[in-house]
N, C-alpha and C. Protein backbone atom coordinates (compact mmCIF):
# COMPACT_ATOMS: atom_id res chain seq x y z
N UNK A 1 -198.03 52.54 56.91
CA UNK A 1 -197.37 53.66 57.54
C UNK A 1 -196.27 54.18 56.61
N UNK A 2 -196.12 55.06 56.54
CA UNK A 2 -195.25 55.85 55.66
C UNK A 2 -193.66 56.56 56.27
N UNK A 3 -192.75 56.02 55.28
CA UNK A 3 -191.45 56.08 56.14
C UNK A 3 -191.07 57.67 55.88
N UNK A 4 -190.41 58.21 56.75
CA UNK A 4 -190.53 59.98 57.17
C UNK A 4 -189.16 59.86 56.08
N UNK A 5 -188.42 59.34 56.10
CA UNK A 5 -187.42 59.18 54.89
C UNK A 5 -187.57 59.75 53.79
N UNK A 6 -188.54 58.60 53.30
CA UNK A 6 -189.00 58.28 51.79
C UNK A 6 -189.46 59.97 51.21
N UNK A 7 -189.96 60.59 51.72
CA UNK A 7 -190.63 62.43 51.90
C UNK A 7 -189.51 63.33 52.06
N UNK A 8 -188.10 63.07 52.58
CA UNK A 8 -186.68 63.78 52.59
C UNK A 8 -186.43 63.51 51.77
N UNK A 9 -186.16 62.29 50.86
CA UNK A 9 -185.40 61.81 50.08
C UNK A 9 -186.26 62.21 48.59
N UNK A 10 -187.16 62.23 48.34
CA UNK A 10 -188.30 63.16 47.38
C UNK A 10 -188.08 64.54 47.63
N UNK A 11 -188.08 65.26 48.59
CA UNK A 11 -187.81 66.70 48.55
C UNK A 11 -186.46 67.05 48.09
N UNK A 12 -185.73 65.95 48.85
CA UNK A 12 -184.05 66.05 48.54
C UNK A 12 -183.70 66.76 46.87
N UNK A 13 -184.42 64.96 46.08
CA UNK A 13 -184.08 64.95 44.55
C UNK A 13 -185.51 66.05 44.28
N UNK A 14 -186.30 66.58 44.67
CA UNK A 14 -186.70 67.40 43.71
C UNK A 14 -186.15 68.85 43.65
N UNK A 15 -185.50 69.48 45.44
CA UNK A 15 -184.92 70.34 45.43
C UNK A 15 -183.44 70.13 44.24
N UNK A 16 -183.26 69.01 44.06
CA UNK A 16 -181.80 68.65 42.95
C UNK A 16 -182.10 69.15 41.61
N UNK A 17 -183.21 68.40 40.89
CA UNK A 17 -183.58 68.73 40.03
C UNK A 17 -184.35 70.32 39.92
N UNK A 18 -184.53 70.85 41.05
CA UNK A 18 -185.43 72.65 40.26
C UNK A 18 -184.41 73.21 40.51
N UNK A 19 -183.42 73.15 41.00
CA UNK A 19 -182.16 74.12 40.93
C UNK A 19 -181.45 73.66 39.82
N UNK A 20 -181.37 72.61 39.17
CA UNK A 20 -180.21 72.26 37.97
C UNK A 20 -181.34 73.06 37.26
N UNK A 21 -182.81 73.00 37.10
CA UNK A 21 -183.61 73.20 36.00
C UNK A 21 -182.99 75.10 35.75
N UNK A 22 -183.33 75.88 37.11
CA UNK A 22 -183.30 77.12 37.49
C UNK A 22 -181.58 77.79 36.64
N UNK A 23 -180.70 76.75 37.39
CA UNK A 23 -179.13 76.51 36.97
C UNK A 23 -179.08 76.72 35.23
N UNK A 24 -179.60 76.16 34.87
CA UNK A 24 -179.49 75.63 33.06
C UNK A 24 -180.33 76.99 32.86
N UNK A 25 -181.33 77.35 32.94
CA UNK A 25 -182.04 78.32 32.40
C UNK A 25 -181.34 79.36 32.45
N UNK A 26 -181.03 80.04 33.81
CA UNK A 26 -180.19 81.14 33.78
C UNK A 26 -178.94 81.24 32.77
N UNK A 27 -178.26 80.25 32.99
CA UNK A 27 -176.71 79.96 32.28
C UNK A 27 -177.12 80.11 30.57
N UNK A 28 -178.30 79.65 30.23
CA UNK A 28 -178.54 79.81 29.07
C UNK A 28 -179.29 81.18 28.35
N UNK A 29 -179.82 82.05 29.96
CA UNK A 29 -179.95 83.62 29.49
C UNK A 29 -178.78 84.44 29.60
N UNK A 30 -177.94 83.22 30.50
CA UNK A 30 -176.91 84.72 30.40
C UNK A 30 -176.32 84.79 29.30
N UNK A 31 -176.43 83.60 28.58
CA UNK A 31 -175.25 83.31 26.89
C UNK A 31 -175.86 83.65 26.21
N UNK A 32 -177.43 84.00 25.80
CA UNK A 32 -178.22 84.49 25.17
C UNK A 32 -178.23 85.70 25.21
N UNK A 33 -178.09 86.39 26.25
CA UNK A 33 -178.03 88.25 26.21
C UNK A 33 -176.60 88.27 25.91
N UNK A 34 -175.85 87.87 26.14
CA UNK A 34 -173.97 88.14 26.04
C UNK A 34 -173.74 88.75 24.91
N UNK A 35 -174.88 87.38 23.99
CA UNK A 35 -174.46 86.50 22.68
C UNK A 35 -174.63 88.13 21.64
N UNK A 36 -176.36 88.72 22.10
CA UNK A 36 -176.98 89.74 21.33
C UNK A 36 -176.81 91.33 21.82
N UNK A 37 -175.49 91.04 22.60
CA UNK A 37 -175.65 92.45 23.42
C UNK A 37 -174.51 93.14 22.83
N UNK A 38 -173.43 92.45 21.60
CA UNK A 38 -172.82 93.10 20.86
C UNK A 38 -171.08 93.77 21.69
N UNK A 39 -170.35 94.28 20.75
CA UNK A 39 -169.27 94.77 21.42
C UNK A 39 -169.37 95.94 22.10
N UNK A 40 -168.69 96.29 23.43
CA UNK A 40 -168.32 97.66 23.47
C UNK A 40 -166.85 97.98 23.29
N UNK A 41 -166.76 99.16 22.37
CA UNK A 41 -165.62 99.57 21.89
C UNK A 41 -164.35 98.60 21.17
N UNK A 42 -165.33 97.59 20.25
CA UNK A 42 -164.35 96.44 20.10
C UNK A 42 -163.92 95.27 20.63
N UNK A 43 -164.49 95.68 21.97
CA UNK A 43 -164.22 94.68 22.66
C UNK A 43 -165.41 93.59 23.51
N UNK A 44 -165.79 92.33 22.79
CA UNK A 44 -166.70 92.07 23.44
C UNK A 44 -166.44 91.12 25.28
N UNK A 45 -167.34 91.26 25.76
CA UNK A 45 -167.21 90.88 26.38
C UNK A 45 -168.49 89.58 27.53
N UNK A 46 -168.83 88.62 26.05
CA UNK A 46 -168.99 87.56 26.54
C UNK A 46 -168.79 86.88 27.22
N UNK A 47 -167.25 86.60 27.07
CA UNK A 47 -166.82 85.35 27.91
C UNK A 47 -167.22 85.86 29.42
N UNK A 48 -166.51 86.83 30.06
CA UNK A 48 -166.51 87.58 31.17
C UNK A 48 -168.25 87.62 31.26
N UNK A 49 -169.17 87.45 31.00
CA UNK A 49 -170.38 87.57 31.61
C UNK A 49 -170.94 86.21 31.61
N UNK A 50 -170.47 85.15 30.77
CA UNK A 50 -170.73 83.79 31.21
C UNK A 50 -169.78 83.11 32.27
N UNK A 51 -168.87 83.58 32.77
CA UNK A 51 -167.75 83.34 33.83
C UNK A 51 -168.63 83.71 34.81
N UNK A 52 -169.20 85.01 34.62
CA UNK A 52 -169.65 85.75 35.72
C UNK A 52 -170.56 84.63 36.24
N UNK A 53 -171.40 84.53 35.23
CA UNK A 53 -173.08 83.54 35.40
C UNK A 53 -172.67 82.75 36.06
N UNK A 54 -171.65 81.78 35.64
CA UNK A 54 -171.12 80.15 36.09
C UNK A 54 -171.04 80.62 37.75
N UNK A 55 -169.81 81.30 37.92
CA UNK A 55 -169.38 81.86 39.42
C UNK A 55 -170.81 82.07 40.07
N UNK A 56 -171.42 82.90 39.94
CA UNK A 56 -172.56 83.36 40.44
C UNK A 56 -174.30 82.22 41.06
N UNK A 57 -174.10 80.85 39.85
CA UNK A 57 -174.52 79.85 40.20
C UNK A 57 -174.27 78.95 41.03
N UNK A 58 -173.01 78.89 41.32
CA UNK A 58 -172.35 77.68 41.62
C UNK A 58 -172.04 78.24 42.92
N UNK A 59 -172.28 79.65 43.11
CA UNK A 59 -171.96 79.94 44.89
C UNK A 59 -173.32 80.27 44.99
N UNK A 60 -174.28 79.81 44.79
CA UNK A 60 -175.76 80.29 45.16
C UNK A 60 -176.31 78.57 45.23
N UNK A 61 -176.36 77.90 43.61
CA UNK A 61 -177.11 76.88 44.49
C UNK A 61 -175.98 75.18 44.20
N UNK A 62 -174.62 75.68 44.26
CA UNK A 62 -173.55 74.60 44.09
C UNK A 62 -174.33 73.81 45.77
N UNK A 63 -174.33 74.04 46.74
CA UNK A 63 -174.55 73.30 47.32
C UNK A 63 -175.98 72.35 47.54
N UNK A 64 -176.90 72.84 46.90
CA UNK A 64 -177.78 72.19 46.65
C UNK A 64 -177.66 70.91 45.55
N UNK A 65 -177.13 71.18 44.21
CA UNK A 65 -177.21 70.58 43.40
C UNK A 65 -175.64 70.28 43.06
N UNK A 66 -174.79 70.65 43.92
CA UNK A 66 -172.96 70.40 43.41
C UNK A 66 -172.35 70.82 42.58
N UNK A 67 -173.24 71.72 42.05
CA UNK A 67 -172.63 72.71 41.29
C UNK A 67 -172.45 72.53 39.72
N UNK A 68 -173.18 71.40 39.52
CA UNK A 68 -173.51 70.82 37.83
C UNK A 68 -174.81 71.59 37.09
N UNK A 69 -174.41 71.87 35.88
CA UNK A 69 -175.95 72.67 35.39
C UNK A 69 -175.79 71.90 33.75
N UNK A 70 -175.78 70.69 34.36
CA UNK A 70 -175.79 70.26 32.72
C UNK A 70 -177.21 68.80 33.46
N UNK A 71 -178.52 69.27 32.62
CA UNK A 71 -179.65 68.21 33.56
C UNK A 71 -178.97 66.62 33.13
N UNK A 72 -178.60 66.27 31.90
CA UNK A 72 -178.04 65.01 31.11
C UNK A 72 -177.67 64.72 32.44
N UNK A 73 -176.23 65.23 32.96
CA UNK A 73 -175.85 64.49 34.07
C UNK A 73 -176.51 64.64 35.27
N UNK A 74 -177.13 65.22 35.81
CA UNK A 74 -178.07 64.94 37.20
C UNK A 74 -178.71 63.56 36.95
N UNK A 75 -179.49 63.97 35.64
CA UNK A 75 -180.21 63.15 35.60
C UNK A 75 -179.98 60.94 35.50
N UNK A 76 -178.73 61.09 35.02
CA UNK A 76 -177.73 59.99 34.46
C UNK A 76 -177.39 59.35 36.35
N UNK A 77 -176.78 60.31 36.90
CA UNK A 77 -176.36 60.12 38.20
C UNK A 77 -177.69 59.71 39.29
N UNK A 78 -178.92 60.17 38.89
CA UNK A 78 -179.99 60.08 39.50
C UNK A 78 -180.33 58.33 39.30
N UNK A 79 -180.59 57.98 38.04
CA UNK A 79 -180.74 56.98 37.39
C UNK A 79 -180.02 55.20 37.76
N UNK A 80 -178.50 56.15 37.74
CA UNK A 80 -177.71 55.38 38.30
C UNK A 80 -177.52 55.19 39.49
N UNK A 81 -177.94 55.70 40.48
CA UNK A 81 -177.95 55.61 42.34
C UNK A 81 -179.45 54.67 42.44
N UNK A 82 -180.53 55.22 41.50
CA UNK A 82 -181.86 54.68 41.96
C UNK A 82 -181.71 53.17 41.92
């Protein structure tokens, strides 16, 4: 018989892991377009669109995954609870 748990606790960590995956990808297009999208008028404005990204992740799927988008540590923390 199969414990109804064991199937929460698998959905749990996989919903953990596709949002850090989703988390990291984005965070790394947004630094990627920032990076090639050049100044306007002298003034670039990178930082302010990876602030944006971070903010924008972390109130969308911080509660799913706590708001970490680095996989090293999910994954470290995963490792270490199992």
């Amino acid at each position: 018989m199969d414990d109804p748990r064991a199937n929460k606790n698998a959905l749990a960590t996989f919903s953990v892991l596709f949002s850090e995956f989703i988390g990291t990808a984005l965070l790394l297009i947004a630094i990627n377009w920032s990076a090639v999208s050049g100044e306007i008028g002298g003034v670039s404005f990178q930082p302010f669109a990876i602030v944006m990204a971070v903010f924008a992740l972390i109130m969308q799927l911080g509660p799913i995954s706590g708001g970490q988008f680095n996989p090293a540590v999910t994954l470290g923390l995963y490792i270490k609870t199992a």
